[in-house]
PDB file of N, CA and C in Angstrom:
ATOM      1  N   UNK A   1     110.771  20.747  41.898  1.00  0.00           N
ATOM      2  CA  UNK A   1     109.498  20.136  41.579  1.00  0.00           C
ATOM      3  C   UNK A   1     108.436  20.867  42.382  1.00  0.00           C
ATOM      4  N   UNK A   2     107.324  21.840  41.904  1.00  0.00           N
ATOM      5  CA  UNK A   2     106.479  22.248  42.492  1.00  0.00           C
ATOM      6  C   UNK A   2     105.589  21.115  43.389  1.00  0.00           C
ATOM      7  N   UNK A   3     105.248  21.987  44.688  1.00  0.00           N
ATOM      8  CA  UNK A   3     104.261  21.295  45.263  1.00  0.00           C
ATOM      9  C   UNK A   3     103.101  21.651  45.021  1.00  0.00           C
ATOM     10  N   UNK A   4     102.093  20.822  44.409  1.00  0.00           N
ATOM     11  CA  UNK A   4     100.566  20.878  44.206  1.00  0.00           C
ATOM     12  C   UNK A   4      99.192  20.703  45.246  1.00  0.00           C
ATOM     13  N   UNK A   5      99.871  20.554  46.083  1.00  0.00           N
ATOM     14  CA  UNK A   5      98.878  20.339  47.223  1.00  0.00           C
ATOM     15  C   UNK A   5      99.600  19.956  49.053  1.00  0.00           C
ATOM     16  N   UNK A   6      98.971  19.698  49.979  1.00  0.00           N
ATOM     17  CA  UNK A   6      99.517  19.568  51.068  1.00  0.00           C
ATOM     18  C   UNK A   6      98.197  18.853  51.679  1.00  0.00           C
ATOM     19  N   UNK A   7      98.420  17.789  52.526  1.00  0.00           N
ATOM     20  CA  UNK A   7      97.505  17.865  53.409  1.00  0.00           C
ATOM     21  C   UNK A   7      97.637  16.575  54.147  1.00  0.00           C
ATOM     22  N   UNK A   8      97.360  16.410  55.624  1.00  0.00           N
ATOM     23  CA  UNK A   8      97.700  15.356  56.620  1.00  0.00           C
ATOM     24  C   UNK A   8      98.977  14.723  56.570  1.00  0.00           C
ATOM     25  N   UNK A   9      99.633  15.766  56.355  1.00  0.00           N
ATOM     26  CA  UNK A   9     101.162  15.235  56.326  1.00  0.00           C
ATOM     27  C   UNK A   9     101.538  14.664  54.852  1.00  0.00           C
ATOM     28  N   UNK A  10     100.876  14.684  54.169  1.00  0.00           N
ATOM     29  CA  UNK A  10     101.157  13.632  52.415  1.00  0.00           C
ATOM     30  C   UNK A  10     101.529  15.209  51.618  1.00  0.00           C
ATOM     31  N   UNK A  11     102.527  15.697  51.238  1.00  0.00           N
ATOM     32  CA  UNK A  11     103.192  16.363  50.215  1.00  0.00           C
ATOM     33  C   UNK A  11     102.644  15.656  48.533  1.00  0.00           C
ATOM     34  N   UNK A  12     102.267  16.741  48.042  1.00  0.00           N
ATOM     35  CA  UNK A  12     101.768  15.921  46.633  1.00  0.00           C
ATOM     36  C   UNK A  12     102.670  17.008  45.693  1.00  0.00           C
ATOM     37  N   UNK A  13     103.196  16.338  44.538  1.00  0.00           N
ATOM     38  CA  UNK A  13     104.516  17.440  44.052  1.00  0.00           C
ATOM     39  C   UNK A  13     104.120  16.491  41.944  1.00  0.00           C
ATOM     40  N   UNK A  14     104.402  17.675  41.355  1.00  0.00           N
ATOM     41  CA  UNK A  14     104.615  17.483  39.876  1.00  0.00           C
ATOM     42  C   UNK A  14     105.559  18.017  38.874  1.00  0.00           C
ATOM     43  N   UNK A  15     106.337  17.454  38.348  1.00  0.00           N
ATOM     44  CA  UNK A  15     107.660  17.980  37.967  1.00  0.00           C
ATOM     45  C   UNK A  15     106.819  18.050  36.418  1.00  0.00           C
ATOM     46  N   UNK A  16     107.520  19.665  36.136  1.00  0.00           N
ATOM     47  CA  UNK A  16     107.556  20.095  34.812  1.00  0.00           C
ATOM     48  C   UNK A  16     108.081  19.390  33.750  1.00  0.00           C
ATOM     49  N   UNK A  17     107.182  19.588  32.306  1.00  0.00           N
ATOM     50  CA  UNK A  17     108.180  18.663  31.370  1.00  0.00           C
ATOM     51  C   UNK A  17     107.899  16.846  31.736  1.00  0.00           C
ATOM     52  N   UNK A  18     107.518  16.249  32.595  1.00  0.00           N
ATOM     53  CA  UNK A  18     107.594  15.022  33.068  1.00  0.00           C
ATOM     54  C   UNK A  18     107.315  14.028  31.756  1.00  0.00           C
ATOM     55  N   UNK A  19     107.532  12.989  32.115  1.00  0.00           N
ATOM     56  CA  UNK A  19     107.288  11.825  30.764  1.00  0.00           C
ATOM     57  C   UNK A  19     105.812  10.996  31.129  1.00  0.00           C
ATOM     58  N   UNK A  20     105.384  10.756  30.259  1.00  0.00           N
ATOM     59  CA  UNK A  20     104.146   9.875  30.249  1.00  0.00           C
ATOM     60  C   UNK A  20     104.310   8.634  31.139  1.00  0.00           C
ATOM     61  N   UNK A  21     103.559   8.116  31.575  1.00  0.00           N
ATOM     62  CA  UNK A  21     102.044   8.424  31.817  1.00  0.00           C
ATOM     63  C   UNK A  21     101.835   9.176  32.589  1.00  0.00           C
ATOM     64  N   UNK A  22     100.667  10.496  32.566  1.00  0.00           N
ATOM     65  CA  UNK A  22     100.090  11.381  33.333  1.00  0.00           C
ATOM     66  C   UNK A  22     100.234  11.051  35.024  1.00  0.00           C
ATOM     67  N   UNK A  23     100.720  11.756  35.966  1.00  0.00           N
ATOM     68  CA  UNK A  23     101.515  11.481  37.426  1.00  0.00           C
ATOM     69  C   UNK A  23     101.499  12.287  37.996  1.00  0.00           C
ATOM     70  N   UNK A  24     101.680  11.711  39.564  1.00  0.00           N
ATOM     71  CA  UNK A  24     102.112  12.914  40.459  1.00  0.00           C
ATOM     72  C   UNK A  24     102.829  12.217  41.428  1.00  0.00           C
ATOM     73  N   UNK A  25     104.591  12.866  42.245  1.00  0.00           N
ATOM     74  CA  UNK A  25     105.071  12.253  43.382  1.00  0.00           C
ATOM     75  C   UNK A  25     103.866  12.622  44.992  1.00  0.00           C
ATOM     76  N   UNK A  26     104.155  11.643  45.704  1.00  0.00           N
ATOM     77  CA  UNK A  26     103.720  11.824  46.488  1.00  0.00           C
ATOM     78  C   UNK A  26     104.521  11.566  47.559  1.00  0.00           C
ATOM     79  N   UNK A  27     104.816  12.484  48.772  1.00  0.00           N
ATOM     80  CA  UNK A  27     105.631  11.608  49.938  1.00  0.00           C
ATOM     81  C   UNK A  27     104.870  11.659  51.191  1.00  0.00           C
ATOM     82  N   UNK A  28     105.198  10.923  52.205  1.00  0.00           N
ATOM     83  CA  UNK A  28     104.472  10.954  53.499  1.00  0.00           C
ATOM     84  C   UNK A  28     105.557  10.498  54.046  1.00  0.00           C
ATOM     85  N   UNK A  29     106.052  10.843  55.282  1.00  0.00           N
ATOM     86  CA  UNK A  29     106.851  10.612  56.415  1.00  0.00           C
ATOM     87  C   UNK A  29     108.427   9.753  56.148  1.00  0.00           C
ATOM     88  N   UNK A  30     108.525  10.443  54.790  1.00  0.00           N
ATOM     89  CA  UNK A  30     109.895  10.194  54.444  1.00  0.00           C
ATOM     90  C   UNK A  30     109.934   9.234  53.566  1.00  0.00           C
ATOM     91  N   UNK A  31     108.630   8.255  52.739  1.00  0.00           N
ATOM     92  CA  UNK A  31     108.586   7.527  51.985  1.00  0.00           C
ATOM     93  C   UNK A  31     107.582   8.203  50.935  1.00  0.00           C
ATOM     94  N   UNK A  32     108.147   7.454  49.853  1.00  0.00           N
ATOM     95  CA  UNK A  32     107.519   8.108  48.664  1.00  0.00           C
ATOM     96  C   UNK A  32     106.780   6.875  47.306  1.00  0.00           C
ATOM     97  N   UNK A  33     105.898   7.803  46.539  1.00  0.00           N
ATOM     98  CA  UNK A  33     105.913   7.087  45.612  1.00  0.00           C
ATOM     99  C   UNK A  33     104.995   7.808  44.354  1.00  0.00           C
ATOM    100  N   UNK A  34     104.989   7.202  43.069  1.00  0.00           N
ATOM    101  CA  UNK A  34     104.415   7.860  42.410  1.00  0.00           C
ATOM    102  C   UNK A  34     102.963   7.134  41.929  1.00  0.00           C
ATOM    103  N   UNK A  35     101.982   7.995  41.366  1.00  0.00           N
ATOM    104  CA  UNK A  35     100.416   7.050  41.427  1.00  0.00           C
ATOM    105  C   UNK A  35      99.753   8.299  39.957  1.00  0.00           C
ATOM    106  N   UNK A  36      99.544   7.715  39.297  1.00  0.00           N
ATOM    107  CA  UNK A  36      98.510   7.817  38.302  1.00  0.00           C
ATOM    108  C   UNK A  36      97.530   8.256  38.773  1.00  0.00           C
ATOM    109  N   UNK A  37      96.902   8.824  37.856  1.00  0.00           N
ATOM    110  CA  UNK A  37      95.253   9.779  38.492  1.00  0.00           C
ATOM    111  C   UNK A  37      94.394   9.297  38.200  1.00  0.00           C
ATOM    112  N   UNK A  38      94.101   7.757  38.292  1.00  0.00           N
ATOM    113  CA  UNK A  38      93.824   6.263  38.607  1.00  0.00           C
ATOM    114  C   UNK A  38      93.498   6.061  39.714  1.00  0.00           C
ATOM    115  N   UNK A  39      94.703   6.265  40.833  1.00  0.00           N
ATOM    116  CA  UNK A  39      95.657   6.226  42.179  1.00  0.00           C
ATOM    117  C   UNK A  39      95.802   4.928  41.854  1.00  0.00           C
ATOM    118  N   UNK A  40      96.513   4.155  40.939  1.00  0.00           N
ATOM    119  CA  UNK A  40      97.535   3.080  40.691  1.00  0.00           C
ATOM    120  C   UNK A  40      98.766   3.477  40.982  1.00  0.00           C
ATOM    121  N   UNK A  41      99.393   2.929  41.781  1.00  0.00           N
ATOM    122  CA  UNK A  41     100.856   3.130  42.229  1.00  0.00           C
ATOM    123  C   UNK A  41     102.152   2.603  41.021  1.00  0.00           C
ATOM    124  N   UNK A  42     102.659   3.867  40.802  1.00  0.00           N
ATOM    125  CA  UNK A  42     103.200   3.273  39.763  1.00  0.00           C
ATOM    126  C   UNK A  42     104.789   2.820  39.863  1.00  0.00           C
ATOM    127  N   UNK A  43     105.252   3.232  41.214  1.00  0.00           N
ATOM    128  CA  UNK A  43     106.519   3.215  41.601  1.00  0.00           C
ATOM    129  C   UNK A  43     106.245   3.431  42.790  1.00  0.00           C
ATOM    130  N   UNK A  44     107.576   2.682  43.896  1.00  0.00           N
ATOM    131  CA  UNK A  44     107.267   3.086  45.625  1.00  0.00           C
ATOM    132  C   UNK A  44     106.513   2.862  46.355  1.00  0.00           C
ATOM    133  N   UNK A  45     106.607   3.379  47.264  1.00  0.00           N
ATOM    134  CA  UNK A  45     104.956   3.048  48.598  1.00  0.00           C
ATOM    135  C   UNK A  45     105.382   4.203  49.279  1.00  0.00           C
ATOM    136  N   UNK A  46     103.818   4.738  49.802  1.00  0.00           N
ATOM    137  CA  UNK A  46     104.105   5.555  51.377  1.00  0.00           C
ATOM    138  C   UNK A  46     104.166   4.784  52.275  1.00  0.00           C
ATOM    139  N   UNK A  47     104.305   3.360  52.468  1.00  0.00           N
ATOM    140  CA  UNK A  47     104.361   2.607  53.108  1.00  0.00           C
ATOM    141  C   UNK A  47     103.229   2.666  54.713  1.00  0.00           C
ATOM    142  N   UNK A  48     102.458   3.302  54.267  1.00  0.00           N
ATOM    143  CA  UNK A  48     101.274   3.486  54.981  1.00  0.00           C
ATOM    144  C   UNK A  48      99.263   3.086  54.264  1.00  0.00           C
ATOM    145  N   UNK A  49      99.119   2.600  54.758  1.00  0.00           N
ATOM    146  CA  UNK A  49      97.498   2.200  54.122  1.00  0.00           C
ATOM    147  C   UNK A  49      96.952   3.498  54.319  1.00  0.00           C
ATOM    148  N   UNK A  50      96.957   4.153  55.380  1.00  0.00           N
ATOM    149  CA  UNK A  50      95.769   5.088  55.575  1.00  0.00           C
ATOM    150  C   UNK A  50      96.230   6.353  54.793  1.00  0.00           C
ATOM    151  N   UNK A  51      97.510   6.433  54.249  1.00  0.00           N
ATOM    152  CA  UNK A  51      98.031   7.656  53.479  1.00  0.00           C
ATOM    153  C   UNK A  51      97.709   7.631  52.052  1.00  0.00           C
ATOM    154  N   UNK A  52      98.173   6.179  51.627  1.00  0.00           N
ATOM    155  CA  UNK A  52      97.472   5.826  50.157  1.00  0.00           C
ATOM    156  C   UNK A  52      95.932   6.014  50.371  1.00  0.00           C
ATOM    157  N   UNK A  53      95.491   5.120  50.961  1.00  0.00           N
ATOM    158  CA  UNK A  53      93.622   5.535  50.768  1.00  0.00           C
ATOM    159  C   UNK A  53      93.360   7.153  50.756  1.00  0.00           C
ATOM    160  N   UNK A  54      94.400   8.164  51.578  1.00  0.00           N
ATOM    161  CA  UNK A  54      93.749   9.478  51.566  1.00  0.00           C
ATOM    162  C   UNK A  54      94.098  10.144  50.085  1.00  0.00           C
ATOM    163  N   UNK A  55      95.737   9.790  49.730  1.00  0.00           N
ATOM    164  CA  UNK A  55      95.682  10.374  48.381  1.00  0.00           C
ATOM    165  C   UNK A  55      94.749   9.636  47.353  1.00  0.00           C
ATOM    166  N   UNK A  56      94.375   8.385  47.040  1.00  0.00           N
ATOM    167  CA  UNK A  56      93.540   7.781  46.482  1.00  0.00           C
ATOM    168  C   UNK A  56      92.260   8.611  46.511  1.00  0.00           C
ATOM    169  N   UNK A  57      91.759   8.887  47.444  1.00  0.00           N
ATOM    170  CA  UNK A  57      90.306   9.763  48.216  1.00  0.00           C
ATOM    171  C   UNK A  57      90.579  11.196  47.345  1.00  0.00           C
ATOM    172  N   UNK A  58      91.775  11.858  47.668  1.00  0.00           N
ATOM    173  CA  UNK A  58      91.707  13.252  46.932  1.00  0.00           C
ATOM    174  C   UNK A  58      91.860  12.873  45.624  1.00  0.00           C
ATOM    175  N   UNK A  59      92.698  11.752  45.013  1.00  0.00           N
ATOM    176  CA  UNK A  59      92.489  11.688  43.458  1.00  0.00           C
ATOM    177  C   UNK A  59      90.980  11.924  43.068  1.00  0.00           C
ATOM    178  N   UNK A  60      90.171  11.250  43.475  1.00  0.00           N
ATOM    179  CA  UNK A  60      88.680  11.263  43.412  1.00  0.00           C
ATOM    180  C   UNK A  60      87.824  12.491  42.986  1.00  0.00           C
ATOM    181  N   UNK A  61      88.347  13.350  44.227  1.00  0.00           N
ATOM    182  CA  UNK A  61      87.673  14.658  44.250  1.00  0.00           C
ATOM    183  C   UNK A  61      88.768  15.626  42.924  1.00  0.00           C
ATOM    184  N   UNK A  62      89.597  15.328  42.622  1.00  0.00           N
ATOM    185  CA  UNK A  62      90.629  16.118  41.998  1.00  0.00           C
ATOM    186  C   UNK A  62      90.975  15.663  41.037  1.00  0.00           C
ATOM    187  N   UNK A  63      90.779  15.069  39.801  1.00  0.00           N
ATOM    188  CA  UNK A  63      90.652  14.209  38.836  1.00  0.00           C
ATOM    189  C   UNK A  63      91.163  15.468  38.105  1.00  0.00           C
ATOM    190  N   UNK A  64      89.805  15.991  37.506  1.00  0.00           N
ATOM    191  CA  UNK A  64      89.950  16.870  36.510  1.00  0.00           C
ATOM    192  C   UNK A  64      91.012  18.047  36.448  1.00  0.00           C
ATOM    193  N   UNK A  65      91.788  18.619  37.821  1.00  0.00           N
ATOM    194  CA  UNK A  65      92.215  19.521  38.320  1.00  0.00           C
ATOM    195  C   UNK A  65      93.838  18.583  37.701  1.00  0.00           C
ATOM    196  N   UNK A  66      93.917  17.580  38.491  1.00  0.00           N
ATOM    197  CA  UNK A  66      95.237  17.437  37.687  1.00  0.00           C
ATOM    198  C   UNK A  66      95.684  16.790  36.469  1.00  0.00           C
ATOM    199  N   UNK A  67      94.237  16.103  35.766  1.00  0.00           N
ATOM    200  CA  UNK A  67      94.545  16.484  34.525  1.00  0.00           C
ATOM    201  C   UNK A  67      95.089  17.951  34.198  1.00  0.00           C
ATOM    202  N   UNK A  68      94.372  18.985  34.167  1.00  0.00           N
ATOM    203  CA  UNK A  68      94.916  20.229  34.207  1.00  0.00           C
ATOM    204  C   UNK A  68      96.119  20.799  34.123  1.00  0.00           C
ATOM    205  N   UNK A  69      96.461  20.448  35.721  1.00  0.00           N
ATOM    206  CA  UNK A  69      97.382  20.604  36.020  1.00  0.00           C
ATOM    207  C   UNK A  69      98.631  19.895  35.132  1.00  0.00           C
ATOM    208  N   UNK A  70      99.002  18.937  34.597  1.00  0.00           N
ATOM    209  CA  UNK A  70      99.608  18.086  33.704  1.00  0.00           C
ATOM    210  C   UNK A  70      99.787  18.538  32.610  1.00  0.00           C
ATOM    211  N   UNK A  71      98.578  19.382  31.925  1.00  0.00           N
ATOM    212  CA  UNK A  71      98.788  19.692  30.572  1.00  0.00           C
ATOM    213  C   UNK A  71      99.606  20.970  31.046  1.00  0.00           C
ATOM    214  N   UNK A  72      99.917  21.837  31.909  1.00  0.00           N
ATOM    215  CA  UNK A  72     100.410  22.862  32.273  1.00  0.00           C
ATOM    216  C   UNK A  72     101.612  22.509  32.534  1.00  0.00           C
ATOM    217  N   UNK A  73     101.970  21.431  32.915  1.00  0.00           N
ATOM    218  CA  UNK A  73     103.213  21.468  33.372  1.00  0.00           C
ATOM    219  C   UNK A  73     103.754  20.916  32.208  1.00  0.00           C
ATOM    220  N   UNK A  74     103.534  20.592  31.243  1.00  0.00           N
ATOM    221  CA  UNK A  74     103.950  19.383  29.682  1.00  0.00           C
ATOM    222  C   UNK A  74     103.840  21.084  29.022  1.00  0.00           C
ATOM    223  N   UNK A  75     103.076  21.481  29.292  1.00  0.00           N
ATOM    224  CA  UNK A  75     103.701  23.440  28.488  1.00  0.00           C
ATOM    225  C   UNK A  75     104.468  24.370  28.791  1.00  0.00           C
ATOM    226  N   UNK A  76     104.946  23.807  30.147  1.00  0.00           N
ATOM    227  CA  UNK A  76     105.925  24.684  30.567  1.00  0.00           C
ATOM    228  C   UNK A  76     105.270  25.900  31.328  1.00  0.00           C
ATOM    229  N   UNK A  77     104.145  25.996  31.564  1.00  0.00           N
ATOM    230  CA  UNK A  77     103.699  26.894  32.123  1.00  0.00           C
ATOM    231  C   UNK A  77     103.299  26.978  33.879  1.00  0.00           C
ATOM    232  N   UNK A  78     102.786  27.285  34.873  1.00  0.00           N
ATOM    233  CA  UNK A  78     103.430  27.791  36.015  1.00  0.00           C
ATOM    234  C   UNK A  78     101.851  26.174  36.521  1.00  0.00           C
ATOM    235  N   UNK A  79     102.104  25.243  37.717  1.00  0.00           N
ATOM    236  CA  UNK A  79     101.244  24.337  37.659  1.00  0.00           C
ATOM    237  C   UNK A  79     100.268  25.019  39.064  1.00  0.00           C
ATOM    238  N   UNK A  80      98.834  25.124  38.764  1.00  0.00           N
ATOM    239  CA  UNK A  80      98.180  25.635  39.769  1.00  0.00           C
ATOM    240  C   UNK A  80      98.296  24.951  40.983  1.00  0.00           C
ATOM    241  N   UNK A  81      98.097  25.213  42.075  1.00  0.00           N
ATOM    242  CA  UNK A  81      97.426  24.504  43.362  1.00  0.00           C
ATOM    243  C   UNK A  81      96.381  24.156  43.883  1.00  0.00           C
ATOM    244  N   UNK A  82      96.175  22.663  43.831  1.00  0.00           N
ATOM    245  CA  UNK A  82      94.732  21.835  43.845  1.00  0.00           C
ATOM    246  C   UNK A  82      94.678  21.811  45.577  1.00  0.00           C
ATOM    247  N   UNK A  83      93.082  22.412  45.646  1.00  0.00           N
ATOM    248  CA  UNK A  83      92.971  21.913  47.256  1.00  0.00           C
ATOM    249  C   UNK A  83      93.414  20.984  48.084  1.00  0.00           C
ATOM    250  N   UNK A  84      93.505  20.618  49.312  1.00  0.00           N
ATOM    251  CA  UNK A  84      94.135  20.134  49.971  1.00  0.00           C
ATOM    252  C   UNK A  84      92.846  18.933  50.273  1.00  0.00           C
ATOM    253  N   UNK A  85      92.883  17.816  50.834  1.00  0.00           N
ATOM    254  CA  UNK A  85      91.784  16.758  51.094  1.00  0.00           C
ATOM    255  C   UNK A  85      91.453  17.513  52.194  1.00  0.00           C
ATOM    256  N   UNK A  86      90.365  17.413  52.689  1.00  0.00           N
ATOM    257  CA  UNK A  86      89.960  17.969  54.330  1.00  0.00           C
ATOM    258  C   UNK A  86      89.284  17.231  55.120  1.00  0.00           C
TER     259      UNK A  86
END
């Protein structure tokens, strides 16, 4: 599963081919979960508040990018790398 981003410790990852609804895994410190580009949690927890609010925060800024990114990976084609939150 490619990784799409990195940042404050939160791994953000999107598996090729994936099934609807539009997604991305996310893990932080050994817990995981998956969240819509919403940032509705759709499975799991990072079991951290301040990790969800940051991926929530980069969904924000990165909306359009992983739409993008999604239709690329549903084509089989190689999924770019969206900035990191800073």
């Amino acid at each position: 599963m490619p990784e799409i981003s990195r940042f404050f410790g939160i791994i953000i990852r999107m598996f090729y081919d994936e099934h609807n609804p539009p997604h991305f895994h996310a893990e932080y410190s050994g817990s995981k979960a998956l969240f819509d580009f919403r940032g509705n949690i759709l499975k799991g927890s990072l079991e951290s508040r301040t990790a969800t609010r940051l991926v929530r925060e980069w969904i924000d800024f990165h909306a359009a990018e992983l739409d993008a990114a999604w239709k690329m990976a549903r084509d089989g084609k190689k999924i770019m790398e969206i900035d990191p939150l800073r």
